[in-house]
N, C-alpha and C. Protein backbone atom coordinates (compact mmCIF):
# COMPACT_ATOMS: atom_id res chain seq x y z
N UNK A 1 -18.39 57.05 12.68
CA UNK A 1 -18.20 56.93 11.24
C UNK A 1 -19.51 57.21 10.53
N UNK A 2 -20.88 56.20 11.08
CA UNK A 2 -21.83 56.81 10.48
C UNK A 2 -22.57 57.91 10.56
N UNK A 3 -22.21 58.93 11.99
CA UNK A 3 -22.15 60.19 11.70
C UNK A 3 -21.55 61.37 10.73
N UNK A 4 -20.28 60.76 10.90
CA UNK A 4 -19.49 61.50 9.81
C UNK A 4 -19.88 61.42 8.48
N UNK A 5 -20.84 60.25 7.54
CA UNK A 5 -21.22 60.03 6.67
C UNK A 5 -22.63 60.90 6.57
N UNK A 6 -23.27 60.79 7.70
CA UNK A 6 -24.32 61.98 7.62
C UNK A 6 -24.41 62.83 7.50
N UNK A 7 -23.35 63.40 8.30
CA UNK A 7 -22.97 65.10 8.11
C UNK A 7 -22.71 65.50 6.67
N UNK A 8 -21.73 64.40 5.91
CA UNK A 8 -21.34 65.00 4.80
C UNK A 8 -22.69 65.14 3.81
N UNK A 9 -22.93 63.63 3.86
CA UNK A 9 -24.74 63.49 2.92
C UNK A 9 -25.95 64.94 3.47
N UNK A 10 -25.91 64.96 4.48
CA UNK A 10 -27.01 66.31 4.53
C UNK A 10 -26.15 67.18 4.36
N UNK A 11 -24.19 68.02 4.19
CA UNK A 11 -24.18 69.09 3.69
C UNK A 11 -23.99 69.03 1.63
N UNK A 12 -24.37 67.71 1.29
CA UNK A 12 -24.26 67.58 0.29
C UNK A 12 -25.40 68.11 -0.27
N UNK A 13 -26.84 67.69 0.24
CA UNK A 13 -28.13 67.93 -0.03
C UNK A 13 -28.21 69.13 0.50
N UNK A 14 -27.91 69.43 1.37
CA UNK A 14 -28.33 71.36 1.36
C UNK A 14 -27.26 72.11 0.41
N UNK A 15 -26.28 71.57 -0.30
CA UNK A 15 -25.58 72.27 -1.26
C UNK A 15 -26.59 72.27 -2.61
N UNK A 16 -26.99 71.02 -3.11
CA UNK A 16 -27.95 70.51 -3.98
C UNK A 16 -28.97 71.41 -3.97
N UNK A 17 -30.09 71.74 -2.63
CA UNK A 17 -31.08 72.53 -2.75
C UNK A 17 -30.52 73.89 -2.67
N UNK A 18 -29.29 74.44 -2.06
CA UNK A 18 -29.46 75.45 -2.74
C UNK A 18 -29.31 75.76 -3.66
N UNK A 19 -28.54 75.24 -4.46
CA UNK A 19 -28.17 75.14 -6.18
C UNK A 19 -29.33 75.42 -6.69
N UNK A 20 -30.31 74.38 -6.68
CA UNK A 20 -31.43 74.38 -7.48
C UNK A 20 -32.17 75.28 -6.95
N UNK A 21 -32.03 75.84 -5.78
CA UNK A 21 -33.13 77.59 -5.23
C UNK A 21 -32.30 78.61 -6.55
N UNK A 22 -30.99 78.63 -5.97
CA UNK A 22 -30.21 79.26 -6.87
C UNK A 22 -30.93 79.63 -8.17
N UNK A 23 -30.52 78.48 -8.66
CA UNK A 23 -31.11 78.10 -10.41
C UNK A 23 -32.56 78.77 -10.95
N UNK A 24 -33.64 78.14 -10.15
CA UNK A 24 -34.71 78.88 -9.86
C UNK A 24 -35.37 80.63 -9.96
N UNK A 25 -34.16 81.08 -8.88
CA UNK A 25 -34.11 82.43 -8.75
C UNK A 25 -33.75 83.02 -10.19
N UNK A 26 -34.94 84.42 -10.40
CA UNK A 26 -35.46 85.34 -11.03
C UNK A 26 -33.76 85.46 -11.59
N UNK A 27 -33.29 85.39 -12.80
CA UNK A 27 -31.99 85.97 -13.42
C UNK A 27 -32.07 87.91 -13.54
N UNK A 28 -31.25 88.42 -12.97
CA UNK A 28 -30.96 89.84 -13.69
C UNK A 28 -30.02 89.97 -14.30
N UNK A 29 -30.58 90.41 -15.58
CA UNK A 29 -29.78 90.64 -16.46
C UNK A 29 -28.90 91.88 -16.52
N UNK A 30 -27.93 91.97 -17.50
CA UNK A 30 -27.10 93.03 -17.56
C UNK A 30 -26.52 93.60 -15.93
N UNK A 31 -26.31 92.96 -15.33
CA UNK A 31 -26.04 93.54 -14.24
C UNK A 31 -24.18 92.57 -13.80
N UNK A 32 -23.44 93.42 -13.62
CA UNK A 32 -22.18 92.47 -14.19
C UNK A 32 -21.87 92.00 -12.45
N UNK A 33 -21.70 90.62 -12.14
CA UNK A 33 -21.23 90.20 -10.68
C UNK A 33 -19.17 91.03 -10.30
N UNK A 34 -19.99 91.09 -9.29
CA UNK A 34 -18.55 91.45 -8.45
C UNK A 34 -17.57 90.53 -8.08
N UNK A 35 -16.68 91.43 -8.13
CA UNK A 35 -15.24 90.10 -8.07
C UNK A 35 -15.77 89.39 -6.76
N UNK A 36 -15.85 90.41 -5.51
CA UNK A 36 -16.26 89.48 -4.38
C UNK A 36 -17.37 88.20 -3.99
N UNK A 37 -18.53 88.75 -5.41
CA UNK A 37 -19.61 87.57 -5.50
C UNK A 37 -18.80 86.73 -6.60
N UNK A 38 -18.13 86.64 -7.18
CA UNK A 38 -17.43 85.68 -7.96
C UNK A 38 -16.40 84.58 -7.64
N UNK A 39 -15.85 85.18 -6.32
CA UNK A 39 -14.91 84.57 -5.33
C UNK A 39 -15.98 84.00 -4.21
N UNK A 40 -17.10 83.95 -3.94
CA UNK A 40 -17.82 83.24 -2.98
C UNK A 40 -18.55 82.24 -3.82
N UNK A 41 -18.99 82.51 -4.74
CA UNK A 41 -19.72 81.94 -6.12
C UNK A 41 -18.41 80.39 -6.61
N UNK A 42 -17.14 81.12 -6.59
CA UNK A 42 -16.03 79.59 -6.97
C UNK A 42 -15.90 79.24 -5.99
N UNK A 43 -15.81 79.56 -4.73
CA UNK A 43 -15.25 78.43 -3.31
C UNK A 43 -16.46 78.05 -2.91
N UNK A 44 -17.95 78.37 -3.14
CA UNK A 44 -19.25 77.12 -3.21
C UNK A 44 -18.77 75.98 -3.82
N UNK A 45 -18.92 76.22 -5.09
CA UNK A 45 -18.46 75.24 -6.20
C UNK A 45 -17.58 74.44 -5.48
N UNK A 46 -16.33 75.24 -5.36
CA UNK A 46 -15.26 74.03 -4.72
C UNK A 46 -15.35 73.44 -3.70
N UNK A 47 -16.26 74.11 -2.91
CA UNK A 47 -16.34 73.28 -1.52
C UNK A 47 -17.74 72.03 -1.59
N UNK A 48 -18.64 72.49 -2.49
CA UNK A 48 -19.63 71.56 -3.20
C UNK A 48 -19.00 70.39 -3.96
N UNK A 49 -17.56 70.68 -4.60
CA UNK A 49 -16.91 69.75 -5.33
C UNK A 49 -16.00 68.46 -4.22
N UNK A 50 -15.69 69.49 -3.25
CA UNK A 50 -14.85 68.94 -2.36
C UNK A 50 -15.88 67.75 -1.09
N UNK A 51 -17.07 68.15 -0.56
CA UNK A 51 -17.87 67.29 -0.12
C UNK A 51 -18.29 66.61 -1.17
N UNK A 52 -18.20 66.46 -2.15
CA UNK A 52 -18.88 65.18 -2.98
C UNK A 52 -17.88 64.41 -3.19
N UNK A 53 -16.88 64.43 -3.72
CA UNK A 53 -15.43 63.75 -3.16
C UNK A 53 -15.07 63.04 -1.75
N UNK A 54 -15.28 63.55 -0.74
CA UNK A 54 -15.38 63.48 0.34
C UNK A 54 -16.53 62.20 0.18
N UNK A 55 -17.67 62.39 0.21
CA UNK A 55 -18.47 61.43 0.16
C UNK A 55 -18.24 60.41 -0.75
N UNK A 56 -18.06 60.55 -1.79
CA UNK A 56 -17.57 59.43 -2.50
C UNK A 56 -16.47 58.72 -2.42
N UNK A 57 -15.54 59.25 -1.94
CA UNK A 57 -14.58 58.56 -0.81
C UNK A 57 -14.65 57.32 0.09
N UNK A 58 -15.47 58.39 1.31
CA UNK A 58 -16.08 57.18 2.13
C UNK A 58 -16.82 55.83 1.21
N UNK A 59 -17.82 56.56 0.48
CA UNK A 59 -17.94 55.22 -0.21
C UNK A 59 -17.58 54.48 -0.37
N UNK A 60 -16.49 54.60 -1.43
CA UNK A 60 -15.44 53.66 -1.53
C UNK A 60 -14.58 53.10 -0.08
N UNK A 61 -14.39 53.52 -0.12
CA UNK A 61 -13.68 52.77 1.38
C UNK A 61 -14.52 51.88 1.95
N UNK A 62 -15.68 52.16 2.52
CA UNK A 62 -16.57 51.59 2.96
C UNK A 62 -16.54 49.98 1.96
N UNK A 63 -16.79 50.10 0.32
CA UNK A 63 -17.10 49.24 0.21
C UNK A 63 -16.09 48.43 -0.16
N UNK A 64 -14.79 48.93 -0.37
CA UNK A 64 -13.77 47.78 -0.43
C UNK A 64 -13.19 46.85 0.97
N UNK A 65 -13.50 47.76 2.13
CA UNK A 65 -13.39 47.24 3.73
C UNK A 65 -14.38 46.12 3.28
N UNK A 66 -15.69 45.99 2.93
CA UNK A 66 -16.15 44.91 2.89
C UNK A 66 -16.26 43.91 1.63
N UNK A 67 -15.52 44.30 0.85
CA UNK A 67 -14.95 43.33 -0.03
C UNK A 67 -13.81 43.06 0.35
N UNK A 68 -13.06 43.20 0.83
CA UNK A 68 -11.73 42.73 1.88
C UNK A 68 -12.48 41.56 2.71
N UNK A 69 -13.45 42.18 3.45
CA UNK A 69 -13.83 40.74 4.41
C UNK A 69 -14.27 39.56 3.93
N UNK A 70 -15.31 39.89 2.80
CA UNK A 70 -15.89 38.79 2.32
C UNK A 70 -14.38 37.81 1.31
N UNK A 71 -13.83 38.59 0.82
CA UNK A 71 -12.55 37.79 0.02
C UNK A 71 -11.78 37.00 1.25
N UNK A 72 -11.37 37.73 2.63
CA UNK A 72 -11.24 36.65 3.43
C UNK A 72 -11.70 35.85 4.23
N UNK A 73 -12.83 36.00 3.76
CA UNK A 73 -13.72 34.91 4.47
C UNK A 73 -13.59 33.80 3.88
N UNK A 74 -13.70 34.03 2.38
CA UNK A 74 -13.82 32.94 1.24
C UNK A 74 -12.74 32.70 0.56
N UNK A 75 -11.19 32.82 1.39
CA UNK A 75 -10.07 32.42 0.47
C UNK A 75 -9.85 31.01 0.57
N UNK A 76 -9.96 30.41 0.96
CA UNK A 76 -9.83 28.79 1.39
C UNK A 76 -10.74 28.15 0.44
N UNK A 77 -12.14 28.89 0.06
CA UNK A 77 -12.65 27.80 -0.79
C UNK A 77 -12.48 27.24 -1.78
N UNK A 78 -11.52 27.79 -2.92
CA UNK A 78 -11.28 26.68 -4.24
C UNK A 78 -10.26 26.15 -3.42
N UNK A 79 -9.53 26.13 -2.68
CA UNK A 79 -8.57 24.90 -2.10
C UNK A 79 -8.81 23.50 -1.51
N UNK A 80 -9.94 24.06 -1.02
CA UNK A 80 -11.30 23.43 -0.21
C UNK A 80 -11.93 22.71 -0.82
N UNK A 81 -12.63 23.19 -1.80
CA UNK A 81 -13.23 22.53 -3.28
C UNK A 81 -12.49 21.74 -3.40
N UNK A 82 -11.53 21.94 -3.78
CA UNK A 82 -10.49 20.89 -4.88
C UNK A 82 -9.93 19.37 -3.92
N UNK A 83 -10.01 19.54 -2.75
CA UNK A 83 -9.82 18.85 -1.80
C UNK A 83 -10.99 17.72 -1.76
N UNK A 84 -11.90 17.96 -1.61
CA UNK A 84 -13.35 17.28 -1.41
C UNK A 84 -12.88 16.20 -2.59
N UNK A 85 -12.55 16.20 -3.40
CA UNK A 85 -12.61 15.15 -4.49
C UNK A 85 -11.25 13.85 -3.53
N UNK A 86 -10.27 14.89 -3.17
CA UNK A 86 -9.02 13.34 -2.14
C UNK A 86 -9.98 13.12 -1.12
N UNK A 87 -10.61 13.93 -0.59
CA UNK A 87 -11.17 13.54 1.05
C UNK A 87 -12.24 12.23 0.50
N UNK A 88 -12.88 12.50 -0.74
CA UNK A 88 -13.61 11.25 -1.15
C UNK A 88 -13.22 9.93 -1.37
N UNK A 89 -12.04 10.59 -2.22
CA UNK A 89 -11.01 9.01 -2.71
C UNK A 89 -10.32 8.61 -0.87
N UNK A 90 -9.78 9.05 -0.03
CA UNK A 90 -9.90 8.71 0.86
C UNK A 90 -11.23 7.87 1.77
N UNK A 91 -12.11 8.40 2.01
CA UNK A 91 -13.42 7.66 2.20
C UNK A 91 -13.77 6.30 1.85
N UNK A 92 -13.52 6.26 0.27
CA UNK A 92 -13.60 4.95 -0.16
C UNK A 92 -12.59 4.10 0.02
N UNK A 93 -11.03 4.73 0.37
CA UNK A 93 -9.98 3.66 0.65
C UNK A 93 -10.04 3.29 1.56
N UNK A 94 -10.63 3.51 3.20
CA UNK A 94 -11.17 4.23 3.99
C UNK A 94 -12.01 2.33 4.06
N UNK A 95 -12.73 2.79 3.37
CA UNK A 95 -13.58 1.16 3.55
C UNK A 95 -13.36 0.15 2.45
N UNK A 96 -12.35 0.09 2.04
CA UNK A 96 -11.45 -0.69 0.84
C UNK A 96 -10.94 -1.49 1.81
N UNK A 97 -10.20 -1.12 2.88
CA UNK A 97 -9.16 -1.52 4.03
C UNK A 97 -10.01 -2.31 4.96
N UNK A 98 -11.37 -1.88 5.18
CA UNK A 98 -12.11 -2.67 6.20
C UNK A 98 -12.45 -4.26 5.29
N UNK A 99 -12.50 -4.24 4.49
CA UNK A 99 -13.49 -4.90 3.17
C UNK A 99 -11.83 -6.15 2.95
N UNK A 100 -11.05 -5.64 2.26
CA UNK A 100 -9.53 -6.25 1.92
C UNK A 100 -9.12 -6.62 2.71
N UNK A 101 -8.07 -7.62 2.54
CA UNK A 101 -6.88 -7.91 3.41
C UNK A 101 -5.62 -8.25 2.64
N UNK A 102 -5.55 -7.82 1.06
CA UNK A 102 -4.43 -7.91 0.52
C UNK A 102 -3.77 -6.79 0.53
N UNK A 103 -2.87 -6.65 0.96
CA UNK A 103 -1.64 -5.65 1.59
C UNK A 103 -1.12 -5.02 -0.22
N UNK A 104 -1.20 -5.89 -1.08
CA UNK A 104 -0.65 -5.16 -2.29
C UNK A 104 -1.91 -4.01 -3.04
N UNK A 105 -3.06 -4.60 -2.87
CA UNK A 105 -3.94 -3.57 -3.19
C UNK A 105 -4.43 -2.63 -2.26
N UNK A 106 -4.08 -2.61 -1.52
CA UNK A 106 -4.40 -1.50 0.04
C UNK A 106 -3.35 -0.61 -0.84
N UNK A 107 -2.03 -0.99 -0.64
CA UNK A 107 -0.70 0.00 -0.79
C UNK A 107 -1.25 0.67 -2.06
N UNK A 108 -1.32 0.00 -3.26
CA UNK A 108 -1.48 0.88 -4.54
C UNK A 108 -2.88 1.75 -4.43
N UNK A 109 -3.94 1.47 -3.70
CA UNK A 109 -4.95 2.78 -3.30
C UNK A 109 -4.51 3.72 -2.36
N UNK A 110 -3.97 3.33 -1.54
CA UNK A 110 -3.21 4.64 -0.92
C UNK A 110 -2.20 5.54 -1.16
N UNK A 111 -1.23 4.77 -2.75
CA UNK A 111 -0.46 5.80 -2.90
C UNK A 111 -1.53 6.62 -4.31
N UNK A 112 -1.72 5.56 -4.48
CA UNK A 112 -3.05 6.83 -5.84
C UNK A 112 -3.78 8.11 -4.78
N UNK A 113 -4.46 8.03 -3.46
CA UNK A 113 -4.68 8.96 -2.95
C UNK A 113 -3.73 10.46 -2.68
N UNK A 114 -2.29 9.53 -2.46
CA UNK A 114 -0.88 10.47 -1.78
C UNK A 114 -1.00 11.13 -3.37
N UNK A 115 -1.23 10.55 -4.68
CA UNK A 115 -0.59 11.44 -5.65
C UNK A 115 -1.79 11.97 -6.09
N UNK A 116 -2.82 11.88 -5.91
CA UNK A 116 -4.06 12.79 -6.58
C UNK A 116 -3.91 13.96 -5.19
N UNK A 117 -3.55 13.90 -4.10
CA UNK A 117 -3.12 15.26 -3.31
C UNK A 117 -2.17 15.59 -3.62
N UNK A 118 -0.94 14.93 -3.87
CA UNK A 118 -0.21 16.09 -4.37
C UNK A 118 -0.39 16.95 -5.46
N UNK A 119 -0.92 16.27 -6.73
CA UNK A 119 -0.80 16.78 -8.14
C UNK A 119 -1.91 17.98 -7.36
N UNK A 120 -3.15 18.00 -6.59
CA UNK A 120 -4.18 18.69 -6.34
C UNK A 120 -3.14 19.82 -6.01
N UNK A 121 -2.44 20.02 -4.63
CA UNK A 121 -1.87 20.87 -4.14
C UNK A 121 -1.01 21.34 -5.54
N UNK A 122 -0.22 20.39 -6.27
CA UNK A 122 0.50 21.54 -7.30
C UNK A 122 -0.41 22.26 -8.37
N UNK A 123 -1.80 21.76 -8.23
CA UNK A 123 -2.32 22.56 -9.64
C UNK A 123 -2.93 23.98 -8.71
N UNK A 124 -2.75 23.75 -7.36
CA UNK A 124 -3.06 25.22 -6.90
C UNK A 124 -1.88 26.17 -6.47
N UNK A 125 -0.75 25.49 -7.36
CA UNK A 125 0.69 26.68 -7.01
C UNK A 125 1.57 26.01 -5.56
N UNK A 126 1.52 25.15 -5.53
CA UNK A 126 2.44 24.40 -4.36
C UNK A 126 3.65 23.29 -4.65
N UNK A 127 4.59 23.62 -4.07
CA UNK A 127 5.66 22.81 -4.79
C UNK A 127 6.84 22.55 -3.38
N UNK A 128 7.29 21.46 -3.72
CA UNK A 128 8.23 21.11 -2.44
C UNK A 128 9.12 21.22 -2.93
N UNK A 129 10.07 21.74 -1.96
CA UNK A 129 11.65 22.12 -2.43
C UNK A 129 12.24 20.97 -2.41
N UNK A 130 13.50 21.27 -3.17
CA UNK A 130 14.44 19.96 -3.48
C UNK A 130 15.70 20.17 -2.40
N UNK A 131 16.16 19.44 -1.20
CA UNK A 131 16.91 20.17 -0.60
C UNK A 131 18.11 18.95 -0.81
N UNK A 132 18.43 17.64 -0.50
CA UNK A 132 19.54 16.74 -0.43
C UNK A 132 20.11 16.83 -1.55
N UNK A 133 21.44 17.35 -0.54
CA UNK A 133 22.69 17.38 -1.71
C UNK A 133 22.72 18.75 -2.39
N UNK A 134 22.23 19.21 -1.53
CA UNK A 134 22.08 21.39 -2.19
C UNK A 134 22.72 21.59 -1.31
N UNK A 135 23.13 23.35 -1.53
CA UNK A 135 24.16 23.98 -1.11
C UNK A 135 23.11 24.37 -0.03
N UNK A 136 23.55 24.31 1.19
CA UNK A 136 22.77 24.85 2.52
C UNK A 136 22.44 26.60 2.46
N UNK A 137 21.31 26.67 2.52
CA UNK A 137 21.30 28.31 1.73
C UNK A 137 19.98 28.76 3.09
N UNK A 138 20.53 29.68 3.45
CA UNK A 138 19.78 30.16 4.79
C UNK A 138 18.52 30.70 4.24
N UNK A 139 18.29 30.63 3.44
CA UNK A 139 16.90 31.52 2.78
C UNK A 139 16.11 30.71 2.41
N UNK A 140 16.41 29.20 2.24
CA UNK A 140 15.58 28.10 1.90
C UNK A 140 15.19 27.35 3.18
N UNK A 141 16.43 27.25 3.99
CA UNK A 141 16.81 26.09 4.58
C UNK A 141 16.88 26.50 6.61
N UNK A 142 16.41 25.10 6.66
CA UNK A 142 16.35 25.72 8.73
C UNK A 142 17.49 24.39 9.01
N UNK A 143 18.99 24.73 9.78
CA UNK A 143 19.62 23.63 10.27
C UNK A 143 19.18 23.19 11.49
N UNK A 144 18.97 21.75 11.61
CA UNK A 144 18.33 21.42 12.54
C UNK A 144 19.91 21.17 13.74
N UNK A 145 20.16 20.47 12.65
CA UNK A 145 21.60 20.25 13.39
C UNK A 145 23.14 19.74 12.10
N UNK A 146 24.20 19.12 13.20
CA UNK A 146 25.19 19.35 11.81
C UNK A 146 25.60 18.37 12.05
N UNK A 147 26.10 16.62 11.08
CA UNK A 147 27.03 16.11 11.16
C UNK A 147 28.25 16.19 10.30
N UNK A 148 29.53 15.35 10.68
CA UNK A 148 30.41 15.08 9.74
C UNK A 148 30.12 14.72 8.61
N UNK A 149 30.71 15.37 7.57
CA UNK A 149 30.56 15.10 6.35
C UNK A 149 31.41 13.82 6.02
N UNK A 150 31.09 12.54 5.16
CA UNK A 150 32.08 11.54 5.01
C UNK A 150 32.89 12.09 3.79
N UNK A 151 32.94 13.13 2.83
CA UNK A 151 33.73 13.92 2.10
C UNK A 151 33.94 15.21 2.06
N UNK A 152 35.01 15.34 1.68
CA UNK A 152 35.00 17.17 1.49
C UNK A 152 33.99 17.69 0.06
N UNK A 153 33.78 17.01 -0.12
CA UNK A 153 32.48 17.73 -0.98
C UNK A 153 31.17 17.80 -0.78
N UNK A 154 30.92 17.27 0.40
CA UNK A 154 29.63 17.35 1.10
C UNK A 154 29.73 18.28 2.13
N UNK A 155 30.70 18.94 2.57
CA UNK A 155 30.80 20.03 3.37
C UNK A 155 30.05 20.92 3.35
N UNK A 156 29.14 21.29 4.32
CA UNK A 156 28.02 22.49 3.61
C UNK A 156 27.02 22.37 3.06
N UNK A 157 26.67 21.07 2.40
CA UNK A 157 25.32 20.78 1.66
C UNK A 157 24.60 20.25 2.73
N UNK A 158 23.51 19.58 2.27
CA UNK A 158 22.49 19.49 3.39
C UNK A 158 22.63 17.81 2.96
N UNK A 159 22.74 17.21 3.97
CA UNK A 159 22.85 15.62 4.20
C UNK A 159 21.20 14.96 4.18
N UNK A 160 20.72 15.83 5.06
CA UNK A 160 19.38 14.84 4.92
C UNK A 160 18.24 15.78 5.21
N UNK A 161 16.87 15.49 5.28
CA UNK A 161 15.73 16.28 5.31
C UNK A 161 14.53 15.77 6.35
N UNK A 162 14.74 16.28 7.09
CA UNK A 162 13.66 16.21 8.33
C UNK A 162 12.34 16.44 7.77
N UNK A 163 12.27 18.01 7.97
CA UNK A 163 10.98 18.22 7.04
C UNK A 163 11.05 18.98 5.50
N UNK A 164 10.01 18.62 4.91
CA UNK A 164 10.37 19.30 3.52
C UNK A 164 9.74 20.68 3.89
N UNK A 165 10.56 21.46 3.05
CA UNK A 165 10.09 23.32 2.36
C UNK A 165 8.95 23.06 1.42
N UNK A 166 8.32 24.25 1.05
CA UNK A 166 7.13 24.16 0.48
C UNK A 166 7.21 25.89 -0.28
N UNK A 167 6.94 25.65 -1.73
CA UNK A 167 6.74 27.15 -2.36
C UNK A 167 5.88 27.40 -3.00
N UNK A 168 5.01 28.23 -2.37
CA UNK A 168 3.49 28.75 -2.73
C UNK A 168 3.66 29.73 -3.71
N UNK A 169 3.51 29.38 -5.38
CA UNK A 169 3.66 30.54 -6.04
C UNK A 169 4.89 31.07 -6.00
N UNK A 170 5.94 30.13 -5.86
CA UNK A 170 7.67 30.74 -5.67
C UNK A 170 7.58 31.08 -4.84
N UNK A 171 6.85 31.46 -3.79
CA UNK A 171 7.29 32.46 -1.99
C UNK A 171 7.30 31.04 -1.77
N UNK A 172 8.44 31.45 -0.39
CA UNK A 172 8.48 30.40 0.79
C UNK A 172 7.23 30.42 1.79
N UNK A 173 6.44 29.14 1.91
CA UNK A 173 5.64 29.19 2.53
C UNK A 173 6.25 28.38 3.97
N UNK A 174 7.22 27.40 4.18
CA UNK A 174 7.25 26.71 5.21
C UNK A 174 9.29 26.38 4.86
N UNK A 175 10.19 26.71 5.54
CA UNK A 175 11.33 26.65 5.17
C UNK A 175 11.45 25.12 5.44
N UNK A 176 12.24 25.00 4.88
CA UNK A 176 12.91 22.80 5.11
C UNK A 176 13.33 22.66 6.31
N UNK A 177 13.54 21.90 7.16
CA UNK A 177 14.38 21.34 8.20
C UNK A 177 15.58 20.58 7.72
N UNK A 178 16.52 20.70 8.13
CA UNK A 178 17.74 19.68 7.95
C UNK A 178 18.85 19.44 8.36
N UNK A 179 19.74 18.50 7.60
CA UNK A 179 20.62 18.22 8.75
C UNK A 179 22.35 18.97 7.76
N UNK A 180 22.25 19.43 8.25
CA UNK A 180 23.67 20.16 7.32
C UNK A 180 25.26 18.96 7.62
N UNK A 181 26.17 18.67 6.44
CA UNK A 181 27.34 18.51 6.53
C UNK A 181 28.07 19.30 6.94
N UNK A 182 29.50 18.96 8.38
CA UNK A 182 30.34 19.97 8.73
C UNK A 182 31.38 19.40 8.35
């Protein structure tokens, strides 16, 4: 590859110097060019036009391949970021629990942690599907298995939820588990 980038860069620069020898060179005047020097004279040009393209090409390529890497190197970090603030409030509940022994203030710091992660995860586009008591829909939904329905109107919906679905930005990121009515 970085041969191929050389080749083009030195036939770019010997197009360049000859141009400018070209340019240089003594003009005669009144002397009218031939179709055949006029037709070698435009496919320079174009082929001078066509390696600089060429090179600027690669360029580009080159440098979006490595803006590709570095973007996935670094996609995790505002998620990451935003995290560090629960992993803290954790920490301190963390030694709230060593410190306490009242079971009613343990519970209400731990669910303040459960909801400052969730609200975190929804302000970065994450949302859990709603599945009990929905129409069992193969595009949402994974059957884990099937019981009797105790009505005919539960036939087909989803009875209960193993694991929850998850939608990243409306895509399905993780389908639901469940237990379907037969």
């Amino acid at each position: 590859m970085e041969e191929k980038d050389t080749n083009i860069q030195e036939t770019v620069e010997n197009l360049e110097n000859a141009e400018n020898s070209s340019n240089n060179a003594p003009e005669v005047q009144n002397e009218p060019i031939s179709e055949l020097d006029q037709l070698k004279i435009d496919i320079a040009e174009q082929k001078d036009k066509y390696l600089r393209l060429m090179a600027e090409f690669e360029n580009y390529k080159r440098r979006t391949s490595k803006e590709r890497i570095e973007l996935i190197q670094t996609a995790g970090k505002d998620v990451i970021v935003s995290l560090l603030d629960v992993l803290d409030d954790c920490d301190r509940a963390e030694k709230q629990l060593a410190i306490t022994d009242d079971i009613k203030v343990q519970k209400e710091g731990i669910q303040l942690v459960f909801n400052k992660i969730r609200t975190t995860m929804q302000s970065k586009g994450l949302n859990a599907m709603e599945s009990i008591g929905k129409d069992f829909n193969v595009e949402l939904h994974e059957a884990i298995t099937e019981v009797p329905a105790p009505n005919d109107k539960q036939k087909g919906k989803v009875m209960d939820e193993i694991t929850k679905g998850y939608l990243l930005n409306d895509k399905i990121i993780r389908f639901a588990k469940v237990v379907v009515g037969k």
